[in-house]
Each structure stands twice: as C-alpha cells, then as structure tokens.
PDB file of N, CA and C in Angstrom:
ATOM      1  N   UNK A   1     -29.963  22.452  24.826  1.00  0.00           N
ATOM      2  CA  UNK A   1     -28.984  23.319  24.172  1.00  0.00           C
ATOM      3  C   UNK A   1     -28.777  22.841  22.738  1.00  0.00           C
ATOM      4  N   UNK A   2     -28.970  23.500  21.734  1.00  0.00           N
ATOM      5  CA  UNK A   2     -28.749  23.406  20.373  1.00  0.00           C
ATOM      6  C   UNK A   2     -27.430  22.530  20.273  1.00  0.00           C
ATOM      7  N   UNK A   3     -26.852  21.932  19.240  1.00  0.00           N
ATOM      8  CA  UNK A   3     -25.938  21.531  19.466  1.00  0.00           C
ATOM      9  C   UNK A   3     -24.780  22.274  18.616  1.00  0.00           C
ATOM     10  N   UNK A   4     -24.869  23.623  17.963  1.00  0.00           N
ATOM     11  CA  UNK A   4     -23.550  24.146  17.514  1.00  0.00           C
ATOM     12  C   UNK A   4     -23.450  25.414  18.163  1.00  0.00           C
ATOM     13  N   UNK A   5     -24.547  25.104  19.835  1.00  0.00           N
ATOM     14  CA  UNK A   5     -23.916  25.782  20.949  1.00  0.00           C
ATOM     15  C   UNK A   5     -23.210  24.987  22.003  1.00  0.00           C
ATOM     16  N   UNK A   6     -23.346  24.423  22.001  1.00  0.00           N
ATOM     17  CA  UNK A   6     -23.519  23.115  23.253  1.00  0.00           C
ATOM     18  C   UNK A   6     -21.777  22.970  23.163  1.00  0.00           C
ATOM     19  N   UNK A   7     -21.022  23.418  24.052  1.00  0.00           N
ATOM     20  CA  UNK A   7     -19.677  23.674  24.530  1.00  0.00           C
ATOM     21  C   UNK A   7     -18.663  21.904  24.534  1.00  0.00           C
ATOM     22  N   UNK A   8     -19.460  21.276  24.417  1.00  0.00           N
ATOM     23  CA  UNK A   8     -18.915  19.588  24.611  1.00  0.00           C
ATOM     24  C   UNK A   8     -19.142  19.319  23.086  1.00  0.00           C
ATOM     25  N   UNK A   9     -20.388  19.646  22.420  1.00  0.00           N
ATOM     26  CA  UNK A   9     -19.892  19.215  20.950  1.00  0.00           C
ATOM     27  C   UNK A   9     -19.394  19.975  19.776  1.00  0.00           C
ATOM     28  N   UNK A  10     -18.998  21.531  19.973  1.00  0.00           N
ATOM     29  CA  UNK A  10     -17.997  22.265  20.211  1.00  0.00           C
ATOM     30  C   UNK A  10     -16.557  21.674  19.689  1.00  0.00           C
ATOM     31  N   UNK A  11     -16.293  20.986  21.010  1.00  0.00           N
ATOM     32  CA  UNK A  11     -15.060  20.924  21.205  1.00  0.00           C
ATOM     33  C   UNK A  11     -14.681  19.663  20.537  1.00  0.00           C
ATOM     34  N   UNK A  12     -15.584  18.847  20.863  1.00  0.00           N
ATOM     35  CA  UNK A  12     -15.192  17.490  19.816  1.00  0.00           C
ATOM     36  C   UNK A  12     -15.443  17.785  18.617  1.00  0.00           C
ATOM     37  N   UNK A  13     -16.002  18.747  17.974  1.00  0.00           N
ATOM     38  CA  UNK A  13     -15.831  19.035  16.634  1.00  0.00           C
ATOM     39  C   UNK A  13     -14.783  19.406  16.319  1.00  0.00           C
ATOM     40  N   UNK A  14     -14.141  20.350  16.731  1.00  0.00           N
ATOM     41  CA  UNK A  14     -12.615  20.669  16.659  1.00  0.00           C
ATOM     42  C   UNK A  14     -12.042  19.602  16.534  1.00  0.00           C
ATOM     43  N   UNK A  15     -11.843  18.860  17.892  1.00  0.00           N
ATOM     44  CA  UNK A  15     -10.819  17.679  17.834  1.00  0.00           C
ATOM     45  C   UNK A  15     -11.046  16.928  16.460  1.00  0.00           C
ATOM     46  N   UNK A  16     -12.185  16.577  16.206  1.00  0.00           N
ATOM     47  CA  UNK A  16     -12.148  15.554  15.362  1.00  0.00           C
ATOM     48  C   UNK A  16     -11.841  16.768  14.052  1.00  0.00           C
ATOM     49  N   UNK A  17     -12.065  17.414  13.617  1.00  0.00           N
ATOM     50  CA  UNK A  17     -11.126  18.510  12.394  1.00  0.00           C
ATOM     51  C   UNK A  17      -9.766  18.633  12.475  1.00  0.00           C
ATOM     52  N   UNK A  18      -9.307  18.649  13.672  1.00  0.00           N
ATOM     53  CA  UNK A  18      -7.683  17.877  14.050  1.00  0.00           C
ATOM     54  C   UNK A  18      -7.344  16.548  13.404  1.00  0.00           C
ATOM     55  N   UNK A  19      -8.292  15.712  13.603  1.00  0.00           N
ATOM     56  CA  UNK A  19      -7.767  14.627  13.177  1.00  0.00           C
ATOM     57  C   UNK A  19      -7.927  13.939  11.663  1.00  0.00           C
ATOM     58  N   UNK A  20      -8.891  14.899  11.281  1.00  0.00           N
ATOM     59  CA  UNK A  20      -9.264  14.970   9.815  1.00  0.00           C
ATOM     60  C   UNK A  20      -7.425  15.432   9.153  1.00  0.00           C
ATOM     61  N   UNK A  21      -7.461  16.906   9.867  1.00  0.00           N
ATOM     62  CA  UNK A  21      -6.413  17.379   9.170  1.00  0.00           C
ATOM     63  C   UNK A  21      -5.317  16.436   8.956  1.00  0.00           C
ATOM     64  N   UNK A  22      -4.909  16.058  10.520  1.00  0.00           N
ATOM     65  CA  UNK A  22      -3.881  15.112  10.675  1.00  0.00           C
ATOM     66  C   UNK A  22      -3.967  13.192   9.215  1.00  0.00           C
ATOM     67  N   UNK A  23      -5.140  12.805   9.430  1.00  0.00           N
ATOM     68  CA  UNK A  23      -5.543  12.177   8.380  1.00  0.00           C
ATOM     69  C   UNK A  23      -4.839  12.634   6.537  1.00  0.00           C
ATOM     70  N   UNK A  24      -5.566  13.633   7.309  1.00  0.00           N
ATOM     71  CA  UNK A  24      -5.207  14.590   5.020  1.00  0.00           C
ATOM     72  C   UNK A  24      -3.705  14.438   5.105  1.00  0.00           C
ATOM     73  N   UNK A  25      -2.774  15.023   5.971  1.00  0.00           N
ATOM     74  CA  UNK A  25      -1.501  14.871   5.785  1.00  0.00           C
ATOM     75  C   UNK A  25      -0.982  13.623   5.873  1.00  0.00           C
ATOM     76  N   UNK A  26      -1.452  12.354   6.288  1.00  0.00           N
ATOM     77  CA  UNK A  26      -0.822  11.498   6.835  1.00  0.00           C
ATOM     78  C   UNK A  26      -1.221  10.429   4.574  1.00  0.00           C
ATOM     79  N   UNK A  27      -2.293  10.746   4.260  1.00  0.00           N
ATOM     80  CA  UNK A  27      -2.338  10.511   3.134  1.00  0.00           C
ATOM     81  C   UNK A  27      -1.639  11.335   2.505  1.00  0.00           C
ATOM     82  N   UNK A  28      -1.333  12.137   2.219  1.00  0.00           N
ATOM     83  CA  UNK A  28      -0.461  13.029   0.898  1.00  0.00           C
ATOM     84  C   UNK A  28       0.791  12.910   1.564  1.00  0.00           C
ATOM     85  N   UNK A  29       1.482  12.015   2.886  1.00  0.00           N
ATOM     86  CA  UNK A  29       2.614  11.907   3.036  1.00  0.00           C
ATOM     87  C   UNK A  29       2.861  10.576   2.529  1.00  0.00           C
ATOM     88  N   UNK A  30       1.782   9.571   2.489  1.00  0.00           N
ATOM     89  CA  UNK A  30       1.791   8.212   1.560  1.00  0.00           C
ATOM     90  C   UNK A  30       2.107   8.320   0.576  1.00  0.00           C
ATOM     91  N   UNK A  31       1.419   9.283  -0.214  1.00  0.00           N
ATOM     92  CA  UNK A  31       1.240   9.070  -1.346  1.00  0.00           C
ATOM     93  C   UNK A  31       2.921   9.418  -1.905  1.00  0.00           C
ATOM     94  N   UNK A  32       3.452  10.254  -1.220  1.00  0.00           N
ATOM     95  CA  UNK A  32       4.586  10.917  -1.892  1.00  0.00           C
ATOM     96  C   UNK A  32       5.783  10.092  -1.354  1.00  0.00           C
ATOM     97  N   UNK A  33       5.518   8.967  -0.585  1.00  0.00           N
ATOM     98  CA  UNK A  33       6.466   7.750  -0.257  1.00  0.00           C
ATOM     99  C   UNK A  33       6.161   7.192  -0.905  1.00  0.00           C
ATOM    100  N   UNK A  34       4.985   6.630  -1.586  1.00  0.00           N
ATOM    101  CA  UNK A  34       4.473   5.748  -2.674  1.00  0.00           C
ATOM    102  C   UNK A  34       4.885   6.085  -3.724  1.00  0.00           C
ATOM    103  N   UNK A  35       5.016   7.223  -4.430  1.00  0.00           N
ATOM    104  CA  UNK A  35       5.727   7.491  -5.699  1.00  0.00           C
ATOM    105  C   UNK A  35       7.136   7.506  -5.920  1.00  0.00           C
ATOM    106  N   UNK A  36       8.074   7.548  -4.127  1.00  0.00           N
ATOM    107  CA  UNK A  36       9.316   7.518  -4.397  1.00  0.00           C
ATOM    108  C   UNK A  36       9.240   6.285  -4.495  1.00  0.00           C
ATOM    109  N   UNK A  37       8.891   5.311  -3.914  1.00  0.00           N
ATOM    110  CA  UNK A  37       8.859   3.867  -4.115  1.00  0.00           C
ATOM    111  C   UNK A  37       8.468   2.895  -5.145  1.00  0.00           C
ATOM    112  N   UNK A  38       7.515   3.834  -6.507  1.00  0.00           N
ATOM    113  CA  UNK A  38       7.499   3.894  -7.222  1.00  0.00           C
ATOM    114  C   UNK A  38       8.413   3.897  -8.385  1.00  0.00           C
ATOM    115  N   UNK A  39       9.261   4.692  -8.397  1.00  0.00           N
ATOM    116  CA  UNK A  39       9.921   5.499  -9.192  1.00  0.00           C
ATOM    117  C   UNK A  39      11.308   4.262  -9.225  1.00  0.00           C
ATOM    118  N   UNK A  40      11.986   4.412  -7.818  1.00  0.00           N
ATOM    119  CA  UNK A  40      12.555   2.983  -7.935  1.00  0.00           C
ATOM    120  C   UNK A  40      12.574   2.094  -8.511  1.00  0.00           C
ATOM    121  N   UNK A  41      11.293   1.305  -8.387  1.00  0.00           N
ATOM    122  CA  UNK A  41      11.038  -0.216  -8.667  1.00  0.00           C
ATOM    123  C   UNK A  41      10.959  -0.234 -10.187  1.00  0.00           C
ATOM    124  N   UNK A  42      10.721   0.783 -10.810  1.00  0.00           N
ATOM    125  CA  UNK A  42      10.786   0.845 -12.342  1.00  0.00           C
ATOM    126  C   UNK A  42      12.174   1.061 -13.016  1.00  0.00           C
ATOM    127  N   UNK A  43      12.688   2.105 -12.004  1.00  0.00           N
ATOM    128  CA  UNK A  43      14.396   2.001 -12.471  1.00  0.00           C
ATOM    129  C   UNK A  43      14.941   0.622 -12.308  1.00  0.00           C
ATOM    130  N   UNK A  44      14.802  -0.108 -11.250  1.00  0.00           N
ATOM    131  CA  UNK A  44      15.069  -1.457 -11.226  1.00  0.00           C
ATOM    132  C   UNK A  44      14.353  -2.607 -11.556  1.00  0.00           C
ATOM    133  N   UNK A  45      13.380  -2.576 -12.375  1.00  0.00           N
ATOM    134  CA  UNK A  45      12.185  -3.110 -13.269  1.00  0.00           C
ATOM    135  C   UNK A  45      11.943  -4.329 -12.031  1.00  0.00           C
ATOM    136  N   UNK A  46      11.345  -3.591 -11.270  1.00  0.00           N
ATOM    137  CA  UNK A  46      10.645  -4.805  -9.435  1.00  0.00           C
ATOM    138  C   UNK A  46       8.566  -4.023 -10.042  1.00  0.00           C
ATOM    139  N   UNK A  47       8.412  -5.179 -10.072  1.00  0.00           N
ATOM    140  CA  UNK A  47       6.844  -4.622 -10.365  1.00  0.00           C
ATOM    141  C   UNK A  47       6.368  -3.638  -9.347  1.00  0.00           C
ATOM    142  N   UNK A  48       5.585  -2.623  -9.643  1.00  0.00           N
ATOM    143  CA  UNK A  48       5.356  -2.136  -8.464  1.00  0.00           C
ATOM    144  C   UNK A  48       4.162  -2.477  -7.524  1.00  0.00           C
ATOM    145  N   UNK A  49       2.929  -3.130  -7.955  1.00  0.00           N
ATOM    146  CA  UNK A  49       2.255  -3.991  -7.164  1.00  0.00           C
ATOM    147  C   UNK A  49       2.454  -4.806  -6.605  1.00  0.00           C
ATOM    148  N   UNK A  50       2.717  -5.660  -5.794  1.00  0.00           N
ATOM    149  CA  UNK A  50       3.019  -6.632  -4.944  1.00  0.00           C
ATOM    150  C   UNK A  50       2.069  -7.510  -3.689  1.00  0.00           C
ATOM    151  N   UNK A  51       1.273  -7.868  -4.434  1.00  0.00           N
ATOM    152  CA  UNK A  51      -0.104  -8.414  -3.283  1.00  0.00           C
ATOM    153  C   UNK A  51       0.250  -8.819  -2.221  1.00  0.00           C
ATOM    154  N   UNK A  52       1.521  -9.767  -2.240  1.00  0.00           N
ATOM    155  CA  UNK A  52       1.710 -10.497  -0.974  1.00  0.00           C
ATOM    156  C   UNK A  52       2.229  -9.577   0.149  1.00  0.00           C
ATOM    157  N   UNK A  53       3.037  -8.339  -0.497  1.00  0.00           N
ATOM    158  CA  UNK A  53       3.459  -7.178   0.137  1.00  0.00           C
ATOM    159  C   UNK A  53       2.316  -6.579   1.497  1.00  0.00           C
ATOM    160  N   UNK A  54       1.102  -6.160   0.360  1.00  0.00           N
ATOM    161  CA  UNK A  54       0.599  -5.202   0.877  1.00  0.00           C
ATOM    162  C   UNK A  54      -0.418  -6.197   2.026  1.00  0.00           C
ATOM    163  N   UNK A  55      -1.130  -7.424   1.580  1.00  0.00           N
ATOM    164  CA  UNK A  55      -1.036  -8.975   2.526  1.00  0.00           C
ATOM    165  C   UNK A  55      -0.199  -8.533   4.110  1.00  0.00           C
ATOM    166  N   UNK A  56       0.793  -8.787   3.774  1.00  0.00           N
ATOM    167  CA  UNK A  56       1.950  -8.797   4.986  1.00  0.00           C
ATOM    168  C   UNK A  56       1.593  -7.595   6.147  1.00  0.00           C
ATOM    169  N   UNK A  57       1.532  -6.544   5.473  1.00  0.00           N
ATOM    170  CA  UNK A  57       1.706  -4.988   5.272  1.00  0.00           C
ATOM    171  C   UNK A  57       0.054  -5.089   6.449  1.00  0.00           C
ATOM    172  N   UNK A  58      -1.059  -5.610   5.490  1.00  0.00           N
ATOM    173  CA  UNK A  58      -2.182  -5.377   6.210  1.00  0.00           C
ATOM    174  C   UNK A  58      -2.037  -6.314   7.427  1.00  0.00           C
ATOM    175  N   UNK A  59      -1.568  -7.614   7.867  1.00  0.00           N
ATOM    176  CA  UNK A  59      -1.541  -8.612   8.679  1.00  0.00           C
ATOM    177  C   UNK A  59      -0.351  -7.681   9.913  1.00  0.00           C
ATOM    178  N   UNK A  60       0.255  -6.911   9.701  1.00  0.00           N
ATOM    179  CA  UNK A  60       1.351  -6.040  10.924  1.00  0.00           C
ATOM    180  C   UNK A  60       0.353  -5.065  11.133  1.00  0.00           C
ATOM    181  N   UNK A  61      -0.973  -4.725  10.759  1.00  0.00           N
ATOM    182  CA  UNK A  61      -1.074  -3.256  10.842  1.00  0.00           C
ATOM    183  C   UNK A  61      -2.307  -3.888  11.881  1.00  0.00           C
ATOM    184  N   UNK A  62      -2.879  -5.303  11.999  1.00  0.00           N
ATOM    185  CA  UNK A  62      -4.171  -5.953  12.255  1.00  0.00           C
ATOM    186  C   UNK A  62      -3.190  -5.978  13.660  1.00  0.00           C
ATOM    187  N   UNK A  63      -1.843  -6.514  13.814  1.00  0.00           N
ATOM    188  CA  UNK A  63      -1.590  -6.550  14.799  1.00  0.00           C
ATOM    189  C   UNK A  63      -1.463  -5.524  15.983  1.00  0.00           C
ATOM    190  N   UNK A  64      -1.116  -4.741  15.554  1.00  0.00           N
ATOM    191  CA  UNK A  64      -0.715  -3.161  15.913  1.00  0.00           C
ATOM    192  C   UNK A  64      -1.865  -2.549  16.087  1.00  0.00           C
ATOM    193  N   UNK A  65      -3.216  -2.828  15.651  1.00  0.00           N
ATOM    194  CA  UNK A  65      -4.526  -2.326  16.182  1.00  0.00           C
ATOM    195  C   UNK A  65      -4.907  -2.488  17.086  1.00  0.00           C
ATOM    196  N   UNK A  66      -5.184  -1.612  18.169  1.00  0.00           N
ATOM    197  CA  UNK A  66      -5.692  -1.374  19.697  1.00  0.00           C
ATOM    198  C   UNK A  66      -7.514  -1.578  19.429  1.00  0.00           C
ATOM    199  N   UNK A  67      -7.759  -1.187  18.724  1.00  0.00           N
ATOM    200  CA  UNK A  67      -9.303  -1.113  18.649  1.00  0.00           C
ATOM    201  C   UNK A  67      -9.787   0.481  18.843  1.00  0.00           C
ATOM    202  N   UNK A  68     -10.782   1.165  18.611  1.00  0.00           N
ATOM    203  CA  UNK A  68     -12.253   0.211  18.567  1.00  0.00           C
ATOM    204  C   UNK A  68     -12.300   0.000  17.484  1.00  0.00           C
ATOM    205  N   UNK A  69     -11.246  -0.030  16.033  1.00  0.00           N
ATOM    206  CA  UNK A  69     -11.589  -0.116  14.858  1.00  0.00           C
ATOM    207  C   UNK A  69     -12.117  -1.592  15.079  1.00  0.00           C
ATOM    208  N   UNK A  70     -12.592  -2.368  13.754  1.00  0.00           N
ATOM    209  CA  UNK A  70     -12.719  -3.396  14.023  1.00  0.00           C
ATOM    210  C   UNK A  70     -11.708  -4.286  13.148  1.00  0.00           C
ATOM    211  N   UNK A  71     -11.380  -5.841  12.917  1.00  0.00           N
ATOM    212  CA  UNK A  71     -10.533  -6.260  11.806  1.00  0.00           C
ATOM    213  C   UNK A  71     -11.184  -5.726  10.210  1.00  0.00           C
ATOM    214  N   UNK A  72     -12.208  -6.366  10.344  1.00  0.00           N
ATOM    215  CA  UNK A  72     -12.892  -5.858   9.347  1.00  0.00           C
ATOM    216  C   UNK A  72     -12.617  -4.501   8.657  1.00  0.00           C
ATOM    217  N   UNK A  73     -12.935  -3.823   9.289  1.00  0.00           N
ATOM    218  CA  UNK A  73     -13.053  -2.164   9.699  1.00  0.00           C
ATOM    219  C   UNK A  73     -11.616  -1.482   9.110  1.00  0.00           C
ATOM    220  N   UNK A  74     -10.667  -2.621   9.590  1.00  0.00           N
ATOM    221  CA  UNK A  74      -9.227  -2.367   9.011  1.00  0.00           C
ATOM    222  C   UNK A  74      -8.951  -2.588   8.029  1.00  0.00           C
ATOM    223  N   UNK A  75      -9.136  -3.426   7.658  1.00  0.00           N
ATOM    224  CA  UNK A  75      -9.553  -4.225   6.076  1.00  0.00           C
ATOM    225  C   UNK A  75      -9.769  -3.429   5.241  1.00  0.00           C
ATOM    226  N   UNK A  76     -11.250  -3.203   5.589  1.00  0.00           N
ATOM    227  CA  UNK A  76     -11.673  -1.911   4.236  1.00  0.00           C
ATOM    228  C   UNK A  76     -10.786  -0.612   4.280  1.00  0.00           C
ATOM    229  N   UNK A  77     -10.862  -0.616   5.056  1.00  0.00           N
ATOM    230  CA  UNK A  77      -9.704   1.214   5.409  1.00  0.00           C
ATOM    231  C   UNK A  77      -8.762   1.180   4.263  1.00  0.00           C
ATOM    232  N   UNK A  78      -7.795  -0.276   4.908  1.00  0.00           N
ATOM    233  CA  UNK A  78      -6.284  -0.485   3.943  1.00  0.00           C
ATOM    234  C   UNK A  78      -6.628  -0.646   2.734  1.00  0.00           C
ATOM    235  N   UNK A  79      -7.627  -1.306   2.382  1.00  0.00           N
ATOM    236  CA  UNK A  79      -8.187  -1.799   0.920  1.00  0.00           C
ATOM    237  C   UNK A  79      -8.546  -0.534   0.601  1.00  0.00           C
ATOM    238  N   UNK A  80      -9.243   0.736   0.907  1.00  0.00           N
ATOM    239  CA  UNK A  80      -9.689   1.802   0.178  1.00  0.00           C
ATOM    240  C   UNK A  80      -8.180   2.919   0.394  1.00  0.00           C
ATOM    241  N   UNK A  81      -7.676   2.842   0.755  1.00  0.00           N
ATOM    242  CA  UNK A  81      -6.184   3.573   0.795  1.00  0.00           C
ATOM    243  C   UNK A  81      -4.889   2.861  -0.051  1.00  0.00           C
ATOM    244  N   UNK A  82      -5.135   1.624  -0.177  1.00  0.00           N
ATOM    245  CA  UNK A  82      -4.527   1.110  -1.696  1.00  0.00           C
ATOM    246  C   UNK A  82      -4.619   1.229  -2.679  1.00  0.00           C
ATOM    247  N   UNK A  83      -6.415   1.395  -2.681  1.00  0.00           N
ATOM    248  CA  UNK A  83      -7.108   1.785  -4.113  1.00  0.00           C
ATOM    249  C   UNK A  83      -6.810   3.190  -4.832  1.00  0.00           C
ATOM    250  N   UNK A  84      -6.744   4.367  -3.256  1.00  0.00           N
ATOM    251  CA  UNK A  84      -6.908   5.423  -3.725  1.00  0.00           C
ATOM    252  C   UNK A  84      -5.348   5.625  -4.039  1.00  0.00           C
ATOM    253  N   UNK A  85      -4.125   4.966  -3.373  1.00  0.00           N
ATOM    254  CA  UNK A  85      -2.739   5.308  -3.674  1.00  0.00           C
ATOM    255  C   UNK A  85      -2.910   5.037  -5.226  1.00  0.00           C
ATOM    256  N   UNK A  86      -3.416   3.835  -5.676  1.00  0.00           N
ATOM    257  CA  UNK A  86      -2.888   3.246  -7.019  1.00  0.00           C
ATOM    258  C   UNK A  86      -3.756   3.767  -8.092  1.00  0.00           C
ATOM    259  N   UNK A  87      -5.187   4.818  -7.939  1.00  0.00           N
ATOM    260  CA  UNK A  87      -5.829   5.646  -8.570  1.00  0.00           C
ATOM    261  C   UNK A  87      -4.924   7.328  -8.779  1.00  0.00           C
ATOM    262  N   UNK A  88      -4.217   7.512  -7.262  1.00  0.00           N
ATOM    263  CA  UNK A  88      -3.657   8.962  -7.744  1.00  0.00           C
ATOM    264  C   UNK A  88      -2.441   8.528  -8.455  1.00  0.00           C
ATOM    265  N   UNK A  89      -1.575   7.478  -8.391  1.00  0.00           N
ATOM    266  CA  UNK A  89      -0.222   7.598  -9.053  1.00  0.00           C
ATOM    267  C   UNK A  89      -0.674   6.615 -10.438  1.00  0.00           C
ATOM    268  N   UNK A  90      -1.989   6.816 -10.617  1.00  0.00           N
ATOM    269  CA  UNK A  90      -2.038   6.441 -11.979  1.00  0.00           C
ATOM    270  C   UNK A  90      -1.504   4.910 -12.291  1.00  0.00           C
TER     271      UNK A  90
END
C-alpha cells in the first residue's frame, strides 16, 4: 500500500501536524512571556540574559524529562529555543 494511502500513516500524519501545531503555539506563547519578561527587567535595569538562569531552567527541564528525548537531545532543543527567543526579540 502506497503510503499517502496506507490508513496507519494517515493518521500519524495528522497526529504529528497536531503536535507541530501545538509546538507553533507553545513557541509564540514563549516568546510573548519572554518579551513581557523582557520589558520588566529593563524598567528595573535586571539584565535580561541570565546564563545561570537559563543553566537552572535547563537542569529542571532534564529532570522532568520522561524520555525518549535524549539529555543531549534536550540540550540542543533548549539551546536552539534560546537562540531563536533572543534572535526574535532582537
């Protein structure tokens, strides 16, 4: 069976476009906590980078991982979702 007949990969295509979507929102809901958090730290002149922060931040999130990501795997994720927060808010 071809596979953009094939009723099983189908359906996990969907799902996983669910979770894409869910993904897209779950970033543009960062980002727009990141700029209120932003916006703050400048009214109250608190730098807004904070390494040891986002450190901490990644070491709760390593804990809280069930798998199959890997540590690693988590690593880069958080590291490319820091990059991209601190590329869109400029």
């Amino acid at each position: 069976m071809a596979p953009d007949v094939d009723p099983t990969i189908a359906r996990l295509r969907a799902e996983i476009a669910e979770v894409d979507e869910a993904i897209l929102r779950a970033v543009n809901r960062r980002l727009g906590l990141v700029a209120e958090i932003r916006r703050h730290k400048e009214a109250t002149s608190v730098p807004f980078v904070q390494p040891d922060v986002e450190e901490r931040n990644l070491e709760a999130l390593g804990r809280k991982n069930p798998g199959p990501l890997s540590a690693e795997g988590l690593r880069r994720l958080y590291r490319e979702v820091l990059e991209l927060t601190k590329g869109e808010l400029g």
